[in-house]
C-alpha atoms as a PDB file:
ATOM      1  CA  UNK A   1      18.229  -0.171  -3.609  1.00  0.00           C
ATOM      2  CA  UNK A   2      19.250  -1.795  -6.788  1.00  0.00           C
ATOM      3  CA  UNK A   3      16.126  -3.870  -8.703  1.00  0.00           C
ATOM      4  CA  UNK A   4      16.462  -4.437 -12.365  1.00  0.00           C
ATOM      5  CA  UNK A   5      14.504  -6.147 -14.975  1.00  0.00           C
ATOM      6  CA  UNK A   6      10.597  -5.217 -16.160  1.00  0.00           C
ATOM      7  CA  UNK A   7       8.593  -4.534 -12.642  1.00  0.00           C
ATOM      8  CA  UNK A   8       5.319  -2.381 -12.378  1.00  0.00           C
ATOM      9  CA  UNK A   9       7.854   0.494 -11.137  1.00  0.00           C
ATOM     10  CA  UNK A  10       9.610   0.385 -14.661  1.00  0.00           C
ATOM     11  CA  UNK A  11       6.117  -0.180 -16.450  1.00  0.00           C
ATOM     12  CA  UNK A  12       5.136   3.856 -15.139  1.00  0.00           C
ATOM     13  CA  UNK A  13       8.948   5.194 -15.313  1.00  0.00           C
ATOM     14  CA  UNK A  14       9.204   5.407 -11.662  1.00  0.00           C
ATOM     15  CA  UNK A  15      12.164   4.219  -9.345  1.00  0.00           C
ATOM     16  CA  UNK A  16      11.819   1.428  -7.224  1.00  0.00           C
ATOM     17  CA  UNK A  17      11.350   2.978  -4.195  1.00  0.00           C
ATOM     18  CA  UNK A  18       8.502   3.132  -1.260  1.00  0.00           C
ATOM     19  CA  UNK A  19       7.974   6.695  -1.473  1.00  0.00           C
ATOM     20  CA  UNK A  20       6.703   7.391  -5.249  1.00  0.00           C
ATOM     21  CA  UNK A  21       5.652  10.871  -7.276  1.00  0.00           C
ATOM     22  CA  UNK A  22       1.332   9.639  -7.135  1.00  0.00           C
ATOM     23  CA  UNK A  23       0.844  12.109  -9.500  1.00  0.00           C
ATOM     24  CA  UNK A  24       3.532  10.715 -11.751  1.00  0.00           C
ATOM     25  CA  UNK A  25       1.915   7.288 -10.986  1.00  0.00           C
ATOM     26  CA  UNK A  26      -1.371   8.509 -12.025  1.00  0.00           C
ATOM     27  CA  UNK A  27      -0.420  10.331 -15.353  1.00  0.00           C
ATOM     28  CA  UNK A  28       1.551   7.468 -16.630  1.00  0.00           C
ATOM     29  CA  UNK A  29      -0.965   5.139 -15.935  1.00  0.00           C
ATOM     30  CA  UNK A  30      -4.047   6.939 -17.811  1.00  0.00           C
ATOM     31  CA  UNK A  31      -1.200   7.068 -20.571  1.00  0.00           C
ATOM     32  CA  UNK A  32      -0.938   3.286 -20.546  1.00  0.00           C
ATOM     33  CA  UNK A  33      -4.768   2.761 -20.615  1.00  0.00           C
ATOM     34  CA  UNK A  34      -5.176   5.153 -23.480  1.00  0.00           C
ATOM     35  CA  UNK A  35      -2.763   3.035 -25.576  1.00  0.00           C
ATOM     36  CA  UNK A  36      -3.752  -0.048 -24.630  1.00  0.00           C
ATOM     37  CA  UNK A  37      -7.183  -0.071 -23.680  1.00  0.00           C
ATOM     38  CA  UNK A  38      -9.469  -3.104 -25.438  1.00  0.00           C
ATOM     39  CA  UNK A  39     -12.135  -0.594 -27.129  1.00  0.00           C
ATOM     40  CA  UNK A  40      -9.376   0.999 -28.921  1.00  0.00           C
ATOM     41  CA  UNK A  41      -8.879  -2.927 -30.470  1.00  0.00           C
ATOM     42  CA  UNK A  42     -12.964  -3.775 -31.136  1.00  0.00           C
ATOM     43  CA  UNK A  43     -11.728  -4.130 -35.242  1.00  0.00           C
ATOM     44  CA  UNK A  44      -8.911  -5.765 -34.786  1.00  0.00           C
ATOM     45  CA  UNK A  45      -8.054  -9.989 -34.948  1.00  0.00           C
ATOM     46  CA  UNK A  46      -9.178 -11.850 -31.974  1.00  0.00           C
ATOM     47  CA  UNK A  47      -5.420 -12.175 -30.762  1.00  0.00           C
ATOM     48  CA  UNK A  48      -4.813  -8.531 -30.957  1.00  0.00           C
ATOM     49  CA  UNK A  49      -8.029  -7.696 -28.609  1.00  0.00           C
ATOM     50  CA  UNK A  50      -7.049 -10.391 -25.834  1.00  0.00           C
ATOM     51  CA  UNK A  51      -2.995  -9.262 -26.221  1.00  0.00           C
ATOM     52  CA  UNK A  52      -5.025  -5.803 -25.078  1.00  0.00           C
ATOM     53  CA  UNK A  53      -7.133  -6.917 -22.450  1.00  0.00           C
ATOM     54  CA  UNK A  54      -4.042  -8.243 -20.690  1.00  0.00           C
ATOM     55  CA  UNK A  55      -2.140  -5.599 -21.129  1.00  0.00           C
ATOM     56  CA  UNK A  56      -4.840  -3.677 -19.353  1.00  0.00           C
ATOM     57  CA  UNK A  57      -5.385  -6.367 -16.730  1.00  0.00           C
ATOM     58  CA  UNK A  58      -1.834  -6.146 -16.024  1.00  0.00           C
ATOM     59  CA  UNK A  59      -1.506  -2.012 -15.754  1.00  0.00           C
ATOM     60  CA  UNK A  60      -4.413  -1.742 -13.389  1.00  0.00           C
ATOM     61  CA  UNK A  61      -3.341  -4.650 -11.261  1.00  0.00           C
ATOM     62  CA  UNK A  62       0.450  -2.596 -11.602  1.00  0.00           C
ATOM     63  CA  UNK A  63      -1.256   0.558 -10.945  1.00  0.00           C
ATOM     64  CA  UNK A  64      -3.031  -0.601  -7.824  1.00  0.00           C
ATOM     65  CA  UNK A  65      -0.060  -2.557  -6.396  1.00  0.00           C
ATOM     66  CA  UNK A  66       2.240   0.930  -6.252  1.00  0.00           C
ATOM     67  CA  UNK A  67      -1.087   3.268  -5.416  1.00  0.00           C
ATOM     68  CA  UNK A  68      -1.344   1.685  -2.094  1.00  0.00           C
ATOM     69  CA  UNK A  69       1.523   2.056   0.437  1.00  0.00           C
ATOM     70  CA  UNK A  70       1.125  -1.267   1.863  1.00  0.00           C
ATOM     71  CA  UNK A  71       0.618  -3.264  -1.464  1.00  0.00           C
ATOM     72  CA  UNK A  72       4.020  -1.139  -2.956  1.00  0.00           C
ATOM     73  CA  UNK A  73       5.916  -2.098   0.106  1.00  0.00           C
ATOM     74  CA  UNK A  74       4.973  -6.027   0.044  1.00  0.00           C
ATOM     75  CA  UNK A  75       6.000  -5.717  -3.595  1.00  0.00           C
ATOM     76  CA  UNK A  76       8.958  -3.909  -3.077  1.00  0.00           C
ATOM     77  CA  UNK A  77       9.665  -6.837  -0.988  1.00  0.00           C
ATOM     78  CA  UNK A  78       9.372  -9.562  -3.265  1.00  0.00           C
ATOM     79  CA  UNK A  79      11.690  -7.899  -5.993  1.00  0.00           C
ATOM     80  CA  UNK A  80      14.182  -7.819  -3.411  1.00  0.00           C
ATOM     81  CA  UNK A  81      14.040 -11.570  -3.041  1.00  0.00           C
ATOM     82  CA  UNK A  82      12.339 -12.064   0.170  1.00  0.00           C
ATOM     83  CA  UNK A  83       8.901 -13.136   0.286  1.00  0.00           C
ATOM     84  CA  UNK A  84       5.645 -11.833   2.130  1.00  0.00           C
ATOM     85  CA  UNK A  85       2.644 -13.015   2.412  1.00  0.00           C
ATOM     86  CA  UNK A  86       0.999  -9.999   4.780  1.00  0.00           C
ATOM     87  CA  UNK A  87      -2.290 -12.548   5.415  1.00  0.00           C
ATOM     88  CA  UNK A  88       0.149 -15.126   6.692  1.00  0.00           C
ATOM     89  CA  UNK A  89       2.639 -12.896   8.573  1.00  0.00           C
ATOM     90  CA  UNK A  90       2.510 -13.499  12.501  1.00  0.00           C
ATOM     91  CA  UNK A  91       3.584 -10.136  13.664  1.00  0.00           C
ATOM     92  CA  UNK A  92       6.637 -10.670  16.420  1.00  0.00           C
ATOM     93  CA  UNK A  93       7.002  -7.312  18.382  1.00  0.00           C
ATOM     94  CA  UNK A  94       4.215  -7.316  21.084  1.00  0.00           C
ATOM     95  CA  UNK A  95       5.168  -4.013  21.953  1.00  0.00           C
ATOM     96  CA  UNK A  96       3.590  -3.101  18.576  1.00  0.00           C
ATOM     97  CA  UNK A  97       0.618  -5.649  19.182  1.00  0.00           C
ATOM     98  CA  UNK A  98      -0.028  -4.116  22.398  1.00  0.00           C
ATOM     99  CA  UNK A  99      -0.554  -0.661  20.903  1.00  0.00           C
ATOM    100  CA  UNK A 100      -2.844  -2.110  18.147  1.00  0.00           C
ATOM    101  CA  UNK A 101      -5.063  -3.161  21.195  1.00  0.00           C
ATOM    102  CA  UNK A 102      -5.007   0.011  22.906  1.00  0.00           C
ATOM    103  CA  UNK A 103      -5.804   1.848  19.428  1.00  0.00           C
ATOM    104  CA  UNK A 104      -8.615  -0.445  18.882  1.00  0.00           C
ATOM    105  CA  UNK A 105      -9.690   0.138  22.267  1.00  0.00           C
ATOM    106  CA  UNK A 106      -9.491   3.745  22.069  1.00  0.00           C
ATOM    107  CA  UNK A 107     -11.713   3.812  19.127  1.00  0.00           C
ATOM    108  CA  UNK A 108     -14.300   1.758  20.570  1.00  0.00           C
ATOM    109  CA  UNK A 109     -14.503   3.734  23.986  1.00  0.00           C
ATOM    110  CA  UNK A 110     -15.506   6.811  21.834  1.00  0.00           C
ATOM    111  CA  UNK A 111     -18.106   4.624  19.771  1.00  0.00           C
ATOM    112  CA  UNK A 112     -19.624   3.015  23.026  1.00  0.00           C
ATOM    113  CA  UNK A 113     -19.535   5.968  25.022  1.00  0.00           C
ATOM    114  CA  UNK A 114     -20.980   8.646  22.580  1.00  0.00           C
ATOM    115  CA  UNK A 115     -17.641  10.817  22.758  1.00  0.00           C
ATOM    116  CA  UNK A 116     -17.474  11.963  19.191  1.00  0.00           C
ATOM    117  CA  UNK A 117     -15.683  15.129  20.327  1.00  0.00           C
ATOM    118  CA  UNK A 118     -12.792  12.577  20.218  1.00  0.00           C
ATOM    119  CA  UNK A 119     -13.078  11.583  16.845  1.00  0.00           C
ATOM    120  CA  UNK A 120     -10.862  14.292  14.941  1.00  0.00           C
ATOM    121  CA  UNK A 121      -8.548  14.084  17.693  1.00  0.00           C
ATOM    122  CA  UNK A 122      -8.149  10.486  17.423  1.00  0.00           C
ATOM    123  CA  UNK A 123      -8.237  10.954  13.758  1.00  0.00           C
ATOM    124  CA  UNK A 124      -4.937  13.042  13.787  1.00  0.00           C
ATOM    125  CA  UNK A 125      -3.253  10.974  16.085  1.00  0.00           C
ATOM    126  CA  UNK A 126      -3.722   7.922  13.098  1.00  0.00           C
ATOM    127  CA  UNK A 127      -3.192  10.607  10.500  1.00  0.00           C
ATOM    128  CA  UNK A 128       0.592  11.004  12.625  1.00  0.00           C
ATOM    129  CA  UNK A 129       1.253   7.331  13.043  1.00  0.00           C
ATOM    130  CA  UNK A 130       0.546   6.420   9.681  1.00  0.00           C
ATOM    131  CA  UNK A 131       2.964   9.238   8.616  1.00  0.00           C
ATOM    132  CA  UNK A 132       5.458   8.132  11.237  1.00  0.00           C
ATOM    133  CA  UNK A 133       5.301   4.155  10.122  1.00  0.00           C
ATOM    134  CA  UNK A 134       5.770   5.647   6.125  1.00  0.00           C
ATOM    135  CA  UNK A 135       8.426   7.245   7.180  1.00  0.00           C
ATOM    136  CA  UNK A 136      10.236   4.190   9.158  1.00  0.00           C
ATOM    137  CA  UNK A 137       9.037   1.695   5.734  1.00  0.00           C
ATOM    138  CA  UNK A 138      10.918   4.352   3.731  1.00  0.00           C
ATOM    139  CA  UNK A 139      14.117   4.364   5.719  1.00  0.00           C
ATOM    140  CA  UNK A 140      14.519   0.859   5.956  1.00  0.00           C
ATOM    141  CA  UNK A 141      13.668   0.241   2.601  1.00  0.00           C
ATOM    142  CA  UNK A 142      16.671   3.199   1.904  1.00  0.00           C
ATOM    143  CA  UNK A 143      19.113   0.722   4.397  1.00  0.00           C
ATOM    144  CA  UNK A 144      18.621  -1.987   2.451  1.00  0.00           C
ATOM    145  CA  UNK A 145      19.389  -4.432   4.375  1.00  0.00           C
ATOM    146  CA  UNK A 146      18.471  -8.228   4.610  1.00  0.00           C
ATOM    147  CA  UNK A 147      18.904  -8.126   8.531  1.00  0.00           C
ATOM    148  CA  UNK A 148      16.219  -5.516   8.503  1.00  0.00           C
ATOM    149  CA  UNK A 149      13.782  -7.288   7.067  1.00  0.00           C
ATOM    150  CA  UNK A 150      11.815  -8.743   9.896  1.00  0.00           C
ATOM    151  CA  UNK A 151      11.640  -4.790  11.299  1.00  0.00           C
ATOM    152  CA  UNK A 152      10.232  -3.805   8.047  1.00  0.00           C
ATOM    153  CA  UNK A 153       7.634  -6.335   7.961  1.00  0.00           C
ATOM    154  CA  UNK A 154       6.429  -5.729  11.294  1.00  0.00           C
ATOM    155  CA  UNK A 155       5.997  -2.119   9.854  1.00  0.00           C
ATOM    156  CA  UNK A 156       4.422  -3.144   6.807  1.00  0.00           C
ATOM    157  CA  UNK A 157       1.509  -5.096   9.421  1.00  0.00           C
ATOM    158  CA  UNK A 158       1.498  -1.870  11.282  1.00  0.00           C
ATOM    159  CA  UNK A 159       0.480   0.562   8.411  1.00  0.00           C
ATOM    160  CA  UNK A 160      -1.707  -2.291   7.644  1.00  0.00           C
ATOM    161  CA  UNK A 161      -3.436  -2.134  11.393  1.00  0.00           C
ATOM    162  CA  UNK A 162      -3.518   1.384  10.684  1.00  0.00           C
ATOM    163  CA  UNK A 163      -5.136   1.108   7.342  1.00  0.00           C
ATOM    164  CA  UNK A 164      -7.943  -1.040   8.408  1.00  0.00           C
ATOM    165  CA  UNK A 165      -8.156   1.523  12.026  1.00  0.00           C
ATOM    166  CA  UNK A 166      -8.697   4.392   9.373  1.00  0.00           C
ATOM    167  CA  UNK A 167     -11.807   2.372   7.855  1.00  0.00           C
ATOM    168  CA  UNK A 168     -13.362   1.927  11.342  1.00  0.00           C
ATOM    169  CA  UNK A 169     -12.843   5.668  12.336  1.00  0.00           C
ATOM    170  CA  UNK A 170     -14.736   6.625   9.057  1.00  0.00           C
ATOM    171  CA  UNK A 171     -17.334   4.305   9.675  1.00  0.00           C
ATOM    172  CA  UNK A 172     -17.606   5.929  13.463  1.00  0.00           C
ATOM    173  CA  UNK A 173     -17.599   8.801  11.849  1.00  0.00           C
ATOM    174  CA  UNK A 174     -20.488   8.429   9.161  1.00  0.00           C
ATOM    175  CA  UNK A 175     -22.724   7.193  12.185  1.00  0.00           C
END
């Protein structure tokens, strides 16, 4: 995958790539707030402190766009030219739609019925997809291939599902 020019992945000295080093991630981006955090400027001309709060504005919206697998791979995305809007994306394989449905379904059978002895099963069945849907995101990403694109987004809405399925277990689960 070739992406050049300044992007959040060259702001942390990471490749452009869906699968990133988090720890590397993290490191480089408590490095960037150290420099260029605002208190650091409280003595310093007016135009120096805002030139720091946007610098900071920019590394923690950078850092939270790669952190999270399905904000990196909507970004990924757009630097290689083809828009997403995830929110407006009508998902096209109903295969995949129908499995959302069962998912959801699944979750609530164990909620309504009381069968919580289902819970950390269910949980590593979502712990497996989401690794399994990763891994798909990463290999088409690693085809690189316009023609794939509609497959990858349908992924992308799928670790999404999965995302928001993993908030409703833990909510099930806190109860």
């Amino acid at each position: 995958m070739i992406i050049s020019g300044n992007n959040y992945f060259d702001l942390f000295g990471l490749s452009p790539a869906f699968p990133i080093d988090k720890k590397k991630l993290d490191t480089a981006y408590r490095q960037l707030q150290q420099v260029s955090h605002p208190d650091r400027f409280v003595n310093q001309p007016v135009e120096i402190q805002r030139k720091a709060v946007q610098e900071t504005a920019q590394n923690i919206e950078a850092y939270h766009t790669l952190k999270l697998p399905v904000q990196r791979a909507c970004y990924l995305l757009t630097l290689l030219g083809s828009d997403f809007d995830l929110h407006s994306y009508r998902v096209s394989d109903i295969t995949l739609l129908m499995q959302q449905m069962q998912y959801r379904d699944e979750l609530n059978d164990i909620k309504q019925q009381g069968k919580f002895e289902k819970l950390e099963e269910f949980s590593d069945k979502l712990d497996k997809l989401t690794a399994e849907t990763e891994a798909s995101i990463t290999l088409l990403f690693e085809l690189d291939s316009e023609k794939n694109y509609a497959t990858l987004k349908n992924q992308i809405c799928e670790l999404q599902f999965l995302n928001k399925l993993a908030i409703d277990l833990n909510e099930v689960e806190e109860h």
